[in-house]
Protein backbone atom coordinates (compact mmCIF):
# COMPACT_ATOMS: atom_id res chain seq x y z
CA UNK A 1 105.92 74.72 104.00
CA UNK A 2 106.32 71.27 102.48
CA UNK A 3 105.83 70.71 98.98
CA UNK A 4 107.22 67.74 97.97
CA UNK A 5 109.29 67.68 95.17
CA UNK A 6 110.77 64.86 93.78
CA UNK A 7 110.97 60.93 95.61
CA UNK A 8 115.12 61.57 96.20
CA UNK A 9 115.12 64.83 97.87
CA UNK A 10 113.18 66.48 100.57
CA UNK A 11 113.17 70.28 100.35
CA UNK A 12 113.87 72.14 102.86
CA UNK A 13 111.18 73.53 105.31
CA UNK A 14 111.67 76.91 107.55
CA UNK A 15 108.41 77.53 109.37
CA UNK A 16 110.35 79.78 111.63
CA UNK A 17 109.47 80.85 114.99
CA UNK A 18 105.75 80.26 115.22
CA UNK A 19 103.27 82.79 117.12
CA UNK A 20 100.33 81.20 116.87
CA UNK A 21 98.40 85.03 117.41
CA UNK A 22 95.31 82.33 118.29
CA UNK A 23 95.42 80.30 115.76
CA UNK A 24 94.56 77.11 118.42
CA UNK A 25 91.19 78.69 117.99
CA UNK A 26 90.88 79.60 114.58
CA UNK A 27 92.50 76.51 113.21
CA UNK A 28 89.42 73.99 114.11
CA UNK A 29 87.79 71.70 111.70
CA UNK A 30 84.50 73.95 110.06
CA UNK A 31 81.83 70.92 110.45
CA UNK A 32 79.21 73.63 109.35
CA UNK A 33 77.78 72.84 105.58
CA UNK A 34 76.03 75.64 103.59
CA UNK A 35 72.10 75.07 104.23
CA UNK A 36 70.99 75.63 100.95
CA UNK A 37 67.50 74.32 101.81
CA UNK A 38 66.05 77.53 103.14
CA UNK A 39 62.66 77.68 103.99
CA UNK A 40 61.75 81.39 103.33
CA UNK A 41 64.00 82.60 100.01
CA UNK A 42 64.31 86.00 101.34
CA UNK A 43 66.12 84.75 104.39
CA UNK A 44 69.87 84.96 104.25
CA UNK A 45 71.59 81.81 104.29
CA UNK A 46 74.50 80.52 106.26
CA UNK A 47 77.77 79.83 104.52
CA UNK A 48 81.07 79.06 104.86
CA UNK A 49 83.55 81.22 103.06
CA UNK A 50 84.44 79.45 99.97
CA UNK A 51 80.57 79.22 99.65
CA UNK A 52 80.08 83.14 100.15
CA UNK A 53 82.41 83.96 97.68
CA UNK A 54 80.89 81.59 94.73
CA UNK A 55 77.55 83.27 96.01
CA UNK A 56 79.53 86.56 95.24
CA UNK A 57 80.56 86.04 91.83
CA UNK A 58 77.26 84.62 91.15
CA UNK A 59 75.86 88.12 91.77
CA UNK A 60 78.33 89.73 90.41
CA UNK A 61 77.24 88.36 86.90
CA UNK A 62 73.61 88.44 87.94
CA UNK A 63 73.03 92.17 89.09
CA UNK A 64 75.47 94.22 86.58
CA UNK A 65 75.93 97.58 87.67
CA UNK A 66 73.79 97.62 90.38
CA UNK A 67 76.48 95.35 92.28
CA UNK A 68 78.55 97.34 94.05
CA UNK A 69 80.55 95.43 96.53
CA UNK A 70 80.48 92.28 98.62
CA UNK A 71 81.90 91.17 102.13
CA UNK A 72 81.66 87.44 104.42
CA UNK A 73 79.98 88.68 107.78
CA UNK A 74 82.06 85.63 109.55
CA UNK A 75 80.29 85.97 112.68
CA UNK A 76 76.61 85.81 111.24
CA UNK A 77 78.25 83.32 108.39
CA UNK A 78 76.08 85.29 106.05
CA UNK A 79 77.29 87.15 102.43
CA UNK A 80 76.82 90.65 102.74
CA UNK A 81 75.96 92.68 99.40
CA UNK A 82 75.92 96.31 98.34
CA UNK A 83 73.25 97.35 96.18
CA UNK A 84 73.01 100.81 94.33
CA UNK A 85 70.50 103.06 95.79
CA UNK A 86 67.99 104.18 93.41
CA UNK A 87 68.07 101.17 91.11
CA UNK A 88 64.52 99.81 92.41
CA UNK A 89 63.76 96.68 93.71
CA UNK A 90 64.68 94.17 91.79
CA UNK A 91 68.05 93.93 92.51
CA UNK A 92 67.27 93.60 95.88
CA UNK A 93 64.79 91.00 95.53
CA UNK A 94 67.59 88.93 93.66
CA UNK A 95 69.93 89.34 95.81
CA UNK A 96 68.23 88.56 98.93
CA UNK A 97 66.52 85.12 96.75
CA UNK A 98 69.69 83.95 95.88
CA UNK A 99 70.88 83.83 100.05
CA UNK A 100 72.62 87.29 100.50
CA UNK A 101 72.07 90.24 103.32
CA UNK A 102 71.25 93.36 101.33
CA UNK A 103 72.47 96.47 101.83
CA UNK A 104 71.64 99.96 99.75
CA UNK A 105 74.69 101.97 99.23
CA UNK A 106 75.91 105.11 97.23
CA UNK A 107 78.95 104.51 95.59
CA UNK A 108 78.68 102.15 92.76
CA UNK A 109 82.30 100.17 91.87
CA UNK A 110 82.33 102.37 88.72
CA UNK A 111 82.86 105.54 90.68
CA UNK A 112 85.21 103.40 93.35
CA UNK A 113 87.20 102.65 90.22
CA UNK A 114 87.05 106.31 88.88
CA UNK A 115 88.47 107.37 92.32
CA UNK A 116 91.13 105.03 92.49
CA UNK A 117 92.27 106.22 88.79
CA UNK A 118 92.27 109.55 89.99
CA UNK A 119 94.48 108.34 92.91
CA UNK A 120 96.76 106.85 90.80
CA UNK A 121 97.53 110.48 88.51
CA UNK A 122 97.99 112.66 91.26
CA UNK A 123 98.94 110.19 94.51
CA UNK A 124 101.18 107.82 93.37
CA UNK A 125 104.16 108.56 95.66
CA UNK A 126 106.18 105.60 97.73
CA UNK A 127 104.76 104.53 100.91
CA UNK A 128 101.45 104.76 100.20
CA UNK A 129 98.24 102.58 99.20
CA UNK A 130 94.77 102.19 98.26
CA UNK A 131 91.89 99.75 97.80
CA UNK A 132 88.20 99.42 97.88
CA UNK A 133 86.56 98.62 101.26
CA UNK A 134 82.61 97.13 100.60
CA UNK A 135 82.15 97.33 104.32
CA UNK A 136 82.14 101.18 104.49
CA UNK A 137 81.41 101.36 100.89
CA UNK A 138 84.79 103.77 100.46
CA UNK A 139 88.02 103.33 99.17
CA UNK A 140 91.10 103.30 101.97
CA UNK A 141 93.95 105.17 101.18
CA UNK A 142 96.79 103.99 103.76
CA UNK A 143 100.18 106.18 104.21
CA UNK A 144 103.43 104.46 105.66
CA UNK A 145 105.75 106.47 108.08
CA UNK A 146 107.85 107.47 105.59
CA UNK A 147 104.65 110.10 103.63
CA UNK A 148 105.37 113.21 105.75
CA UNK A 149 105.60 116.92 105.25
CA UNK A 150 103.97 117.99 101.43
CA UNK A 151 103.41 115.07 100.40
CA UNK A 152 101.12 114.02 102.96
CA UNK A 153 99.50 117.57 102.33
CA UNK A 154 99.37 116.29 98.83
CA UNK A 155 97.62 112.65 99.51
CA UNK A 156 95.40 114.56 102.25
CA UNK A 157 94.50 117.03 99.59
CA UNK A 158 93.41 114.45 96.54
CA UNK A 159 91.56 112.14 99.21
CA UNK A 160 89.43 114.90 100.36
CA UNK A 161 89.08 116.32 96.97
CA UNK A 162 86.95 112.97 96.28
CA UNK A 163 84.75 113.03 98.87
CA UNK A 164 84.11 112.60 102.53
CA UNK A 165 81.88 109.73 100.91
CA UNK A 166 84.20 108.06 98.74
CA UNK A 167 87.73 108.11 100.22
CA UNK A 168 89.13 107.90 103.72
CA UNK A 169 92.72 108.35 104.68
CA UNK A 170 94.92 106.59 107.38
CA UNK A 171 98.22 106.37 108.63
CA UNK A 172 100.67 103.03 109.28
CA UNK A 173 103.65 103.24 111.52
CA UNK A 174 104.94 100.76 109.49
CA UNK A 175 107.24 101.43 106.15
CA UNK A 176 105.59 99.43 102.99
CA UNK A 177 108.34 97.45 101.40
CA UNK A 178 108.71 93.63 99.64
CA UNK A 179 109.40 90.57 101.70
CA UNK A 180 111.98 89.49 100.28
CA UNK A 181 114.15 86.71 102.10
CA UNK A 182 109.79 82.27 102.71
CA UNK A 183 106.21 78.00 102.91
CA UNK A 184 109.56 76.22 101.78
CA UNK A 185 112.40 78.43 101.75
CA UNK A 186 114.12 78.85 98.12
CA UNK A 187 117.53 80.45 98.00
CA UNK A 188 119.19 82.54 94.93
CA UNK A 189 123.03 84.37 94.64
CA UNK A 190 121.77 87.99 93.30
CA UNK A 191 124.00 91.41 94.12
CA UNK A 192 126.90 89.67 95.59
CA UNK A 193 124.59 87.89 98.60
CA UNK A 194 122.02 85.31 99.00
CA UNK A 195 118.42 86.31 98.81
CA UNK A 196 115.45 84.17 100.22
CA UNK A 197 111.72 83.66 99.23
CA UNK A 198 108.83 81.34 99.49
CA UNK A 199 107.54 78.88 97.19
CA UNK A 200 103.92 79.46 97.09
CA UNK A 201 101.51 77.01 95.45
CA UNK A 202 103.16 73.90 93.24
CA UNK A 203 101.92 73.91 89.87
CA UNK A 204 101.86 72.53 86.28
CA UNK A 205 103.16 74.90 84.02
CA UNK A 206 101.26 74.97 80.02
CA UNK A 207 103.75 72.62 78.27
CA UNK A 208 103.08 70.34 81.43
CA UNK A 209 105.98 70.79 83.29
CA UNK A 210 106.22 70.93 86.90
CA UNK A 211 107.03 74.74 88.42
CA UNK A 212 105.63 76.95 91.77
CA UNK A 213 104.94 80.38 91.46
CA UNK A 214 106.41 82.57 93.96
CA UNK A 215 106.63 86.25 93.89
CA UNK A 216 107.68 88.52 90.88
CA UNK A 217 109.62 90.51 92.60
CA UNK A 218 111.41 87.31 94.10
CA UNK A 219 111.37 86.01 90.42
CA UNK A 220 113.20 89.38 88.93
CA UNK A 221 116.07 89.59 91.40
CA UNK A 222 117.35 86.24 90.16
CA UNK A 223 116.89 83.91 87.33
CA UNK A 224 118.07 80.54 89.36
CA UNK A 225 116.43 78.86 93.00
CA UNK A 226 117.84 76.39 94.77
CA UNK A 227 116.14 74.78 97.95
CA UNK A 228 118.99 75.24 100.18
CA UNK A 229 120.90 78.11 100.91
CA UNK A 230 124.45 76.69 99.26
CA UNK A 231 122.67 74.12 97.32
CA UNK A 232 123.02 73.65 93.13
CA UNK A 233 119.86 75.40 91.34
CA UNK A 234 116.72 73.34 90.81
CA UNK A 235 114.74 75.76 88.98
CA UNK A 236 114.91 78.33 86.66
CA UNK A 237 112.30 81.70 86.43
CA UNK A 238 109.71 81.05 83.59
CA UNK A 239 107.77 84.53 83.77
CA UNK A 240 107.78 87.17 86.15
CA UNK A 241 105.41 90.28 86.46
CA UNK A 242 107.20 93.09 89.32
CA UNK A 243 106.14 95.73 89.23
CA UNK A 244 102.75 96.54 87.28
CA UNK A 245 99.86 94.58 86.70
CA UNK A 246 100.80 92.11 89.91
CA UNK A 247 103.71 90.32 91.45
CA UNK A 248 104.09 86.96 90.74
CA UNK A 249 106.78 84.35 89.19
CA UNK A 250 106.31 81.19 87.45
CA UNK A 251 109.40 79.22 88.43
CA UNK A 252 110.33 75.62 86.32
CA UNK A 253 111.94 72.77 87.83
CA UNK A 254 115.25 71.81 86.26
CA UNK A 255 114.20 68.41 86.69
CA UNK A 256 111.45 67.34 84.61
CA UNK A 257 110.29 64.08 86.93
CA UNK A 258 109.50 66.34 89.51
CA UNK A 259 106.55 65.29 91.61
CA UNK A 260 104.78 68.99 92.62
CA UNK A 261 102.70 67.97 95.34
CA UNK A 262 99.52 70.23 95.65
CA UNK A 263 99.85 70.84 99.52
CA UNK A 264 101.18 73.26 101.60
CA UNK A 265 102.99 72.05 105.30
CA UNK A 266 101.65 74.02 108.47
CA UNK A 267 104.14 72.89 110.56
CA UNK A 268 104.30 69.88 112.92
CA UNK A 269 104.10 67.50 109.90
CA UNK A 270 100.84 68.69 109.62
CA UNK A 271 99.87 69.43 105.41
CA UNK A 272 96.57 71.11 104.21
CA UNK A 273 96.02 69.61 100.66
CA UNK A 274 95.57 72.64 98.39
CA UNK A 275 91.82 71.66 96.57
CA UNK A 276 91.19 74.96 93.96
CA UNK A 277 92.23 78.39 93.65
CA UNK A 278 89.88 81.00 94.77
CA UNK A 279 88.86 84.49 94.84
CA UNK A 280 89.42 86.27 98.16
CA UNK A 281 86.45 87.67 99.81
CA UNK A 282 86.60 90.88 101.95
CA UNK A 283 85.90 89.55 105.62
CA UNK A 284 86.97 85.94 104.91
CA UNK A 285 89.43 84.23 107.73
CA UNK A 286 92.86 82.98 105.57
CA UNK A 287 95.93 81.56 106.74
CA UNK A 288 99.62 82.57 105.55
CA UNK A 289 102.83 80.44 105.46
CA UNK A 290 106.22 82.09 105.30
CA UNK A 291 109.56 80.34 106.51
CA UNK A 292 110.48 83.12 108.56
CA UNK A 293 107.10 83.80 110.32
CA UNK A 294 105.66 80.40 109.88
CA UNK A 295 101.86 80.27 110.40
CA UNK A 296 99.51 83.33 110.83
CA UNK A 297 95.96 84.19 110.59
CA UNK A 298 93.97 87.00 109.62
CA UNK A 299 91.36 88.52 107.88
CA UNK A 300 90.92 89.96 104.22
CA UNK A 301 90.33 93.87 104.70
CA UNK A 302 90.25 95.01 100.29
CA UNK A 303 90.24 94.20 97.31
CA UNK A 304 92.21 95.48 94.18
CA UNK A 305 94.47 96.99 96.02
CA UNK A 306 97.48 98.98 94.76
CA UNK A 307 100.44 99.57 96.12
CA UNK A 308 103.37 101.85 95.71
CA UNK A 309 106.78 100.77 96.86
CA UNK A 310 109.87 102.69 96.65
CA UNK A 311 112.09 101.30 94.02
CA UNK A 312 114.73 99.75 95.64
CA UNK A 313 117.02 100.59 92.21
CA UNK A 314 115.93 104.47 91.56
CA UNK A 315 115.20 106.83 94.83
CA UNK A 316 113.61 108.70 92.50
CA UNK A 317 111.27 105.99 91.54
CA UNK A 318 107.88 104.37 92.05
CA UNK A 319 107.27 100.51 92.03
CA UNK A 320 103.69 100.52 91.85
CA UNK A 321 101.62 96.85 91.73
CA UNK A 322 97.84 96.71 91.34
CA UNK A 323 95.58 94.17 91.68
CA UNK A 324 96.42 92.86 94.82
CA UNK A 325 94.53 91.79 98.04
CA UNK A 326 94.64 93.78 101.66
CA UNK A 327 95.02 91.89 104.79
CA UNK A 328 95.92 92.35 108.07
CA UNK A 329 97.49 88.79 108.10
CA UNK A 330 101.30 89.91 109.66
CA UNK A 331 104.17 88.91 107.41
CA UNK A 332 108.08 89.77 107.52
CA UNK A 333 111.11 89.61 105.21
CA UNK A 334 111.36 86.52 104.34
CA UNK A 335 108.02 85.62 103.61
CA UNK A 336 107.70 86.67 100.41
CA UNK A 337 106.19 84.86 97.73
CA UNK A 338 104.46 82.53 100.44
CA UNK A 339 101.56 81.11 100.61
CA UNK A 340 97.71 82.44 101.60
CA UNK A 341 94.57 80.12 101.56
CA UNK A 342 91.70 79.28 103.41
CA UNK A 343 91.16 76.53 106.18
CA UNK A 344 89.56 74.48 103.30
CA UNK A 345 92.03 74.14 101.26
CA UNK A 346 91.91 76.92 98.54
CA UNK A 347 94.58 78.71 97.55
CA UNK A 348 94.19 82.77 97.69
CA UNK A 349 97.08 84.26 97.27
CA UNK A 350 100.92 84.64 97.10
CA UNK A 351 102.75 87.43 100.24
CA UNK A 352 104.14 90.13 97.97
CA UNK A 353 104.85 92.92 100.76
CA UNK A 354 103.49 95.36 103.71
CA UNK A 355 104.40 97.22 106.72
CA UNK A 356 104.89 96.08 110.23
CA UNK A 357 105.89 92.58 111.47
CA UNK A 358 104.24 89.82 113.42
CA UNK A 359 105.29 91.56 116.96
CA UNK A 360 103.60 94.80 116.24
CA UNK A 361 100.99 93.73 113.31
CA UNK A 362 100.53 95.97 109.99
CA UNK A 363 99.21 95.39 106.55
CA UNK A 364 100.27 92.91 104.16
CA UNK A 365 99.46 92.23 100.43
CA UNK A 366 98.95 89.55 98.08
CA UNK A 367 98.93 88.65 94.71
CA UNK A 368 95.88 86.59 93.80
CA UNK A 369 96.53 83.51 92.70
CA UNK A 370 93.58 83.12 90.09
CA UNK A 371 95.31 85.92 88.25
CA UNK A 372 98.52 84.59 88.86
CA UNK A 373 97.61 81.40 87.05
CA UNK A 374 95.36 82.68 84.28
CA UNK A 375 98.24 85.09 83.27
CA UNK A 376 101.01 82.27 83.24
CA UNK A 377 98.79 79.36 81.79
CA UNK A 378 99.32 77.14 85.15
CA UNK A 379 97.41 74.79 87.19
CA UNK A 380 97.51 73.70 90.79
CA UNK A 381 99.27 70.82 91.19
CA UNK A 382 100.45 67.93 89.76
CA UNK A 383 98.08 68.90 86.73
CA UNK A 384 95.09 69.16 88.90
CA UNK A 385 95.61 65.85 90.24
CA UNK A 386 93.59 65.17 93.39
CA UNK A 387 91.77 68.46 92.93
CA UNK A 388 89.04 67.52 93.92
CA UNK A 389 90.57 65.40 97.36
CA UNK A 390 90.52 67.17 100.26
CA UNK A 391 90.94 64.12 102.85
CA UNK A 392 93.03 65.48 105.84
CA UNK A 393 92.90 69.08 105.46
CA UNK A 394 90.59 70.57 107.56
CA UNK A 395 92.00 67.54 109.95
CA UNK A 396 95.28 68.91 109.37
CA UNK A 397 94.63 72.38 110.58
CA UNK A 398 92.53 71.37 113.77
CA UNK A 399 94.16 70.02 117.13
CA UNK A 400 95.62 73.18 118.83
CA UNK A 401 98.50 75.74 118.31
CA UNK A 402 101.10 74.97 115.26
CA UNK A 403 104.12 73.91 117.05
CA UNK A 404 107.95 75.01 115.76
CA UNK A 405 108.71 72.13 113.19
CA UNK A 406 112.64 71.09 112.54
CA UNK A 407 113.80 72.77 109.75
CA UNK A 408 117.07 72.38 107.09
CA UNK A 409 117.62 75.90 107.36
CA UNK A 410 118.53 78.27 110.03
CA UNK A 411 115.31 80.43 109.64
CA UNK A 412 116.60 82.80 112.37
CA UNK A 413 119.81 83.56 111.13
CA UNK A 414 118.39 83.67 107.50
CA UNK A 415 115.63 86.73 108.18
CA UNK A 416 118.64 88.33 109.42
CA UNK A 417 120.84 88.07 106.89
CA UNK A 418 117.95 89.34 104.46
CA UNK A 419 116.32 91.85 105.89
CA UNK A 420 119.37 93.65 105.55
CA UNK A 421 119.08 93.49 101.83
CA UNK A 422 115.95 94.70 101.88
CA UNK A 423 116.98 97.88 100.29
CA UNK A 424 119.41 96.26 97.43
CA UNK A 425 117.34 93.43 96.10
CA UNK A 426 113.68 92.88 94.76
């Protein structure tokens, strides 16, 4: 991932081994507007992602508690919303005026909520996760290989005890854990070793300084990066949130003339100018950039997710992060911290962890960036300049598979050396 950094240095990119898992198809210029122009205003209209999610938060605000859920249908290109039974008609009628498919439902996100709070007192053991699913109208409790014996009985026991209508349970053959090792690789010395991530989004810190945010558990394992694996330091961690209330890290360049270009490099000198941050929208195609993996695709499964790792510093411990967003995007150590967006240039999220790899799939998390920047006082960019240019992106994401680009860095040899440390370093 290329972010360019400052006129006398180019940093270095490790987009890894790239399966393209059909991205040749996926990755084609969207030359379909919204049609706002509808003739009947009860007929759903058709919308591109970015589009279905404004329409979401629209109704969000619109509908109060008789909104209970959203999701982009990405075949019919049509915003799907869940309405409380029993409310009457009229939040039908406005949803269905404003361009959404309407759908009556039982759980409202109150009781969602209520059920995830309940799964967080008596479920929160490592290897295990939850978030709410507005397609079934449930939340989705996942357990990792590693939730066996009691305390599966004991996850099995508080899903069922909210409901065959509220919760489901499923198992990964994967083991949840952090990403830790790629975007543009960044290197720091913690533990005795060398530990990798991935800068995320470039951004323009409060006082107007240029920074990236990355991931928080990437920013509390070391306070230095460079952007080579025996290079000096270039930046130094700002604020970092791991574990709790999200995982991100706001990381300051050392040197204050540098030029953080708002793009993000797919690979084969292609870039995909990053426009706006956005909300991610269950069903929504996005794309994720890691320097081990390099480019994958995927699709956005939940919302306000949390997860709970097991602390890599107390065996006896939780690391629990909420907030997040599901996927079932592939990532693997290495890709932490990287980025996720959407083929038109908004920026989603930043690869915090998961199970499985990209031979074998899994689940993978990410922090959103809109709370990643409204907690750290950020913008995207070079102060939000060009926000608003999007000139080459969806060009830069069309024209076939992602090929292997050169990189600086031995990406092979670097996921290697990492993923061992999985288990020492956050």
């Amino acid at each position: 991932m290329s972010h360019k950094r400052i006129p006398k240095r180019k940093a270095a990119i490790a987009a890894g081994s790239v399966v393209a898992l059909g991205a040749a198809a996926v990755l084609l210029p969207n030359a379909n507007a919204s049609q706002d122009g509808a003739s009947n205003a009860a007929t759903p209209k058709t919308l591109k992602a970015a589009d279905a999610s404004d329409l979401a938060s629209r109704l969000r605000s619109m509908l109060g508690d008789a909104f209970a859920g959203s999701y982009y249908d990405a075949a019919g290109r049509q915003l799907v919303v869940n309405v409380m039974s029993g409310n009457g008609d009229n939040a039908v009628v406005q949803a269905k005026r404003a361009g959404a498919t309407v759908r009556e439902v039982d759980n409202s996100l109150a009781e969602l909520r209520a059920g995830a709070r309940t799964l967080k007192a008596d479920a929160t053991v490592p290897g295990t996760a939850w978030a709410v699913d507005p397609k079934t109208n449930k939340i989705v409790v996942t357990a990792d290989s590693t939730v066996t014996g009691a305390t599966w009985d004991k996850l099995g026991s508080t899903v069922r005890s909210l409901g065959s209508g509220m919760a489901t349970l499923k198992k990964s053959a994967g083991t949840f854990k952090t990403f830790v090792s790629g975007g543009d690789a960044v290197f720091a010395q913690a533990g005795g070793g060398t530990v990798r991530c991935s800068l995320g989004f470039n951004v323009t810190a409060s006082d107007g300084s240029p920074a990236f945010l990355t991931a928080g558990h990437c920013g509390v394992a070391a306070a230095q990066w460079s952007d080579s694996r025996t290079g000096r330091p270039i930046a130094t961690v700002d604020q970092a949130t791991f574990p709790g209330e999200g995982d991100f890290s706001l990381v300051k360049y050392d040197d204050p003339n540098t030029q953080a270009a708002g793009e993000v490099d797919v690979g084969g000198g292609r870039t995909v100018r990053i426009a706006k941050a956005a909300e991610a929208t269950v069903g929504a195609q996005v794309f994720r950039m890691g320097s081990t993996t390099g480019l994958h695709d995927g699709t956005v499964t939940g919302l306000d997710a949390t997860v709970n790792f097991q602390s890599e510093t107390d065996p006896n411990s939780v690391d629990t992060v909420t907030g997040l967003i599901q996927t079932d995007v592939c990532a693997e150590p290495g890709d932490s911290g990287g980025s996720l967006f959407t083929q038109d240039g908004s920026a989603i999220g930043l690869t915090s962890g998961g199970s499985g790899d990209c031979t074998t799939g899994g689940e993978t998390f990410f922090q959103p960036v809109t709370t990643a920047l409204q907690a750290t006082g950020a913008t995207l960019g070079d102060a939000g300049a060009g926000a608003g240019d999007q000139a080459g992106g969806g060009d830069a994401l069309g024209g076939g598979t992602a090929e292997p680009s050169a990189t600086a860095a031995d990406p092979a040899g670097a996921a290697a050396e990492d993923g061992s440390r999985l288990t020492e370093t956050h």
